[in-house]
C-alpha atoms as a PDB file:
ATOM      1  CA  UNK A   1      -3.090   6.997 -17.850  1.00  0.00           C
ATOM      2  CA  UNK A   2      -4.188   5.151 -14.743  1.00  0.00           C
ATOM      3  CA  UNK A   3      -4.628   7.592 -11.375  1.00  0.00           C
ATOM      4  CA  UNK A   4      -4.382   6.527  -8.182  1.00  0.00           C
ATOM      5  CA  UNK A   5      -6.193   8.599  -5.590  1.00  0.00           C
ATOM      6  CA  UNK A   6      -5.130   7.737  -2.071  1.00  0.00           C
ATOM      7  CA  UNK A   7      -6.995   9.132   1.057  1.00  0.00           C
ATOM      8  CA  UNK A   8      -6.261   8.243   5.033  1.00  0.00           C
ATOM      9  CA  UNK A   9      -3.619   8.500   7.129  1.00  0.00           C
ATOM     10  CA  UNK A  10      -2.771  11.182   9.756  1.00  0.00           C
ATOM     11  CA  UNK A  11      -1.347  11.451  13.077  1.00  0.00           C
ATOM     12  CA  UNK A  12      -1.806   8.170  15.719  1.00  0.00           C
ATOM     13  CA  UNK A  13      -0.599   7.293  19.191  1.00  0.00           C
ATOM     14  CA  UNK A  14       1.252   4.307  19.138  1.00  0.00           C
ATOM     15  CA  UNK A  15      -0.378   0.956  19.433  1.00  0.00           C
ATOM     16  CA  UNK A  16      -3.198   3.083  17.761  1.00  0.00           C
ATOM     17  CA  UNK A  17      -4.564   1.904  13.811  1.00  0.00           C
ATOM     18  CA  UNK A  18      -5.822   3.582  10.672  1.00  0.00           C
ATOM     19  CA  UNK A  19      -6.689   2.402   7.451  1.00  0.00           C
ATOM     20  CA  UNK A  20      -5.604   3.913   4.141  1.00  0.00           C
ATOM     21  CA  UNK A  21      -7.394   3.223   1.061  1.00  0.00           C
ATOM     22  CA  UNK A  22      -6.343   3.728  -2.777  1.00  0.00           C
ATOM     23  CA  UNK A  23      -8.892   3.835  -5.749  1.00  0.00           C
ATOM     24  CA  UNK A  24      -7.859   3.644  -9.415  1.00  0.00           C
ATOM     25  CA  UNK A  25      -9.408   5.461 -12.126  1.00  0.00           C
ATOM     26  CA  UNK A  26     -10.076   2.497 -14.475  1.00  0.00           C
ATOM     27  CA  UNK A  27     -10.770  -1.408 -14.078  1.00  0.00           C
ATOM     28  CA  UNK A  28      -8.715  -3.709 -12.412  1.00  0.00           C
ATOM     29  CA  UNK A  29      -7.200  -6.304 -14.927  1.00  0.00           C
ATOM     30  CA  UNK A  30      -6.666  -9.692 -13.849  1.00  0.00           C
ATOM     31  CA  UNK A  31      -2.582  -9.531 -14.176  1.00  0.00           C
ATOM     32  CA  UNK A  32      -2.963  -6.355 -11.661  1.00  0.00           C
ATOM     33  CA  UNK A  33      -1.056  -6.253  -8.518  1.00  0.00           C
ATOM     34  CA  UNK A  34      -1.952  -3.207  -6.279  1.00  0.00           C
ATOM     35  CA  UNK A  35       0.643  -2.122  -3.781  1.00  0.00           C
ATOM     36  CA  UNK A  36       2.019  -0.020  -1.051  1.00  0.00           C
ATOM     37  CA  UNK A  37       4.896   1.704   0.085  1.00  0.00           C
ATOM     38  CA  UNK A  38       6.512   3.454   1.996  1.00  0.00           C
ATOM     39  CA  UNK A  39       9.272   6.142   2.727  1.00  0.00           C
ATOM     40  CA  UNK A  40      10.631   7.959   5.688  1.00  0.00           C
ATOM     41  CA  UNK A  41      13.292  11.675   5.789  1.00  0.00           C
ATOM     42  CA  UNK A  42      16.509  10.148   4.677  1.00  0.00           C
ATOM     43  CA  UNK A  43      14.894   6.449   3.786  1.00  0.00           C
ATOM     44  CA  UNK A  44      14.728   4.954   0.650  1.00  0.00           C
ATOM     45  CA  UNK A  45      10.862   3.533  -0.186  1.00  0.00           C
ATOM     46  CA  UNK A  46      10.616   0.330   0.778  1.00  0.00           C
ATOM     47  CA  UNK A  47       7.656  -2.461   0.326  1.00  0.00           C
ATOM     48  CA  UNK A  48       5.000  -3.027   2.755  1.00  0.00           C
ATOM     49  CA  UNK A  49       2.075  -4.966   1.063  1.00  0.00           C
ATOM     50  CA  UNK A  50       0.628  -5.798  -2.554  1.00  0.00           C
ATOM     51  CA  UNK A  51      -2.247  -8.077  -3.706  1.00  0.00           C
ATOM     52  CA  UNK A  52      -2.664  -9.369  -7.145  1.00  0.00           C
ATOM     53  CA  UNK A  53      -6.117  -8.868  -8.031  1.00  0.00           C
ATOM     54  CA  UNK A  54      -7.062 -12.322  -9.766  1.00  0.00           C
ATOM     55  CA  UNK A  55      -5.860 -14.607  -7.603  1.00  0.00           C
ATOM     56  CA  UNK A  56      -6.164 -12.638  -4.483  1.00  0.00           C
ATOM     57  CA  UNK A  57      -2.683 -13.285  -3.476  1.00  0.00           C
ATOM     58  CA  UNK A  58      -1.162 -11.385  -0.953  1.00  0.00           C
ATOM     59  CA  UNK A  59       2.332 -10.293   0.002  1.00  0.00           C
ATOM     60  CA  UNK A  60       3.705  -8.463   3.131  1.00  0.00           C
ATOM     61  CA  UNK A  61       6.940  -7.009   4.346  1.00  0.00           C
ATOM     62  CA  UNK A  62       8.301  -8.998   6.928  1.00  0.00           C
ATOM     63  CA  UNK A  63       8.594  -5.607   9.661  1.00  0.00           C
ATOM     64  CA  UNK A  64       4.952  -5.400   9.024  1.00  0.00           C
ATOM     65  CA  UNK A  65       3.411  -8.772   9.151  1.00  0.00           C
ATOM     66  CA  UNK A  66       0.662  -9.691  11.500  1.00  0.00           C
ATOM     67  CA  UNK A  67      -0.139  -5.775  11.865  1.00  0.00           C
ATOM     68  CA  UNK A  68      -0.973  -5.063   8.630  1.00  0.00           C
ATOM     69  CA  UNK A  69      -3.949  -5.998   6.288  1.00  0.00           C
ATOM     70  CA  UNK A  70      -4.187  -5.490   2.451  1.00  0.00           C
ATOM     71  CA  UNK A  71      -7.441  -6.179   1.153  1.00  0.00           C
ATOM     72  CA  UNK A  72      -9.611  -5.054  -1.966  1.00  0.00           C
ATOM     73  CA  UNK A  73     -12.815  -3.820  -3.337  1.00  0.00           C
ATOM     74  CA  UNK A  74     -12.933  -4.992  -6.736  1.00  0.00           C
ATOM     75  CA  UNK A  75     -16.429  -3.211  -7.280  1.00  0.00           C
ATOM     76  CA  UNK A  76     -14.677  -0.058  -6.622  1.00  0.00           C
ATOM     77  CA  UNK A  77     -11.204  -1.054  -8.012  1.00  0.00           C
ATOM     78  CA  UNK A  78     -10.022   0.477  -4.386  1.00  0.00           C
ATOM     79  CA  UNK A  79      -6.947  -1.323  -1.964  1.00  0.00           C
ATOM     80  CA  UNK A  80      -7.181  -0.315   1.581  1.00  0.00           C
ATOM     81  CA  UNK A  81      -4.292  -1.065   4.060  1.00  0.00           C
ATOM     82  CA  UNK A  82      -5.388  -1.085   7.442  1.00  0.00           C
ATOM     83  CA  UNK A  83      -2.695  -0.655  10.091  1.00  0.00           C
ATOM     84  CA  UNK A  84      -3.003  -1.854  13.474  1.00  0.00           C
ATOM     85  CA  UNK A  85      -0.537  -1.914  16.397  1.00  0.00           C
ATOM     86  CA  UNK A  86       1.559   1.276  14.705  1.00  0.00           C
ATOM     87  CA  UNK A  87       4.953   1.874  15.907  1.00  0.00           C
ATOM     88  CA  UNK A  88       6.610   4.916  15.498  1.00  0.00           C
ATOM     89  CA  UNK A  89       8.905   3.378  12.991  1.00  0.00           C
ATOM     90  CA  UNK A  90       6.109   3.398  11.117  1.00  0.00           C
ATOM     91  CA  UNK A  91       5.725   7.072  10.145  1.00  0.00           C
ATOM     92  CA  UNK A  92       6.194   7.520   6.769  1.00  0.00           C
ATOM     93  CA  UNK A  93       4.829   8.451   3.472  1.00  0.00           C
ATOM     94  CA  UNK A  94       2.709   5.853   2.175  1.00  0.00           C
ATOM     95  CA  UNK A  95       2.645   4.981  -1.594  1.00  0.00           C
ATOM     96  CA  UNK A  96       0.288   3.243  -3.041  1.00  0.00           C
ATOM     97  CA  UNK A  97       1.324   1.734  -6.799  1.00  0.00           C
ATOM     98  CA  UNK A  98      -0.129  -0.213  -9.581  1.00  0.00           C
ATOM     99  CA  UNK A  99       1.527  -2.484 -11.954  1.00  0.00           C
ATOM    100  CA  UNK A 100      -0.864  -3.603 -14.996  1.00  0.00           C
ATOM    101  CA  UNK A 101       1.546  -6.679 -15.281  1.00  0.00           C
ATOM    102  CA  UNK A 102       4.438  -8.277 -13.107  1.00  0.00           C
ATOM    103  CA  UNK A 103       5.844 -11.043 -12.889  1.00  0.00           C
ATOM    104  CA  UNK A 104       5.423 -13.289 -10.104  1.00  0.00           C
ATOM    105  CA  UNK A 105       8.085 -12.826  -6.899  1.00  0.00           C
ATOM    106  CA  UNK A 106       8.635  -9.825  -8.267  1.00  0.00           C
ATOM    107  CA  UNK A 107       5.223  -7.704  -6.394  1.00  0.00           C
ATOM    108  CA  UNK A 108       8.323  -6.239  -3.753  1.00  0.00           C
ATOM    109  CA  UNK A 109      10.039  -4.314  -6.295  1.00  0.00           C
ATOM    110  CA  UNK A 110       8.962  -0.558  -6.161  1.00  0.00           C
ATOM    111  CA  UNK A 111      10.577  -0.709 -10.159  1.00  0.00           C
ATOM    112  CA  UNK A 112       8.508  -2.658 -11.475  1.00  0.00           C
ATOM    113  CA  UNK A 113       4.999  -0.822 -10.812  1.00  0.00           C
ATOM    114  CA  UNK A 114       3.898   1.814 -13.307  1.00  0.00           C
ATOM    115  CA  UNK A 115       1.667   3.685 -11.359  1.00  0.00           C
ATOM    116  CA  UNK A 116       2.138   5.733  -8.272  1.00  0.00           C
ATOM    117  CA  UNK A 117      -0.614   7.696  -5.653  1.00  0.00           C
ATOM    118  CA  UNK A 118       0.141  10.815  -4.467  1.00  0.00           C
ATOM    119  CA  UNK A 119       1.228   9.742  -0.694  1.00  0.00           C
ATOM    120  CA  UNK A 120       0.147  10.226   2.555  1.00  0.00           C
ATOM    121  CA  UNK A 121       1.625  10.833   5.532  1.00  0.00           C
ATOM    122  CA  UNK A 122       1.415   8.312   8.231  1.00  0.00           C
ATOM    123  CA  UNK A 123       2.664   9.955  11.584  1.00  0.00           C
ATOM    124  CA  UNK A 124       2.916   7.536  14.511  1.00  0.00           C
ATOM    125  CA  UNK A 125       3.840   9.781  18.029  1.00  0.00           C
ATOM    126  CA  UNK A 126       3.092  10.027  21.456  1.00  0.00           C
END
């Protein structure tokens, strides 16, 4: 079974940044997309970012674009997501997911990953 071991996060100002990261426990295929989510009290989880590790594609929620950065280390099968200009509608638990195989358009869909990180809390206050 694949493990995803996610580390960052914490408590920021806003306007502040921090950068989560994600490592898997086995290789990175080439039909891999690596993703994160996330989920606020009373929210459902909703996208943020994913990459698809062959082609380096990227995808972002539009409420995050220009802020946020999904990038890899394929040495170290590891995402990070590195936040910048947080707002507090950014706290949230952040997911980070695997999905050995997906189709393409379909890297926004928290359904159709197969593995999940344990979460981290993102807390964005003044």
């Amino acid at each position: 079974q694949e493990q995803l071991v996610q580390s960052g996060g914490g408590l920021v100002h806003p306007g502040g940044s921090l950068r989560l990261s994600c490592a898997a426990s086995r290789r990175t295929e080439s039909n891999c997309y690596m993703g994160w989510f996330r989920q606020a009290p009373g929210k459902e989880r909703e996208f943020v970012a994913a990459i698809n590790w062959s082609r380096i594609g990227t995808y972002y929620a539009d409420s995050v674009k220009g802020r946020f950065t999904i990038s890899r280390v394929n040495a170290k099968n590891t995402v990070y997501l590195q936040m910048n200009s947080l707002k507090p509608e950014d706290t949230a638990i952040y997911y980070c997911a695997a999905a050995d195989n997906i189709a393409p358009g379909a890297a926004r869909a928290p359904s159709r990953y197969d593995y999940w990180g344990q979460g981290t809390q993102v807390t964005v206050s003044s």
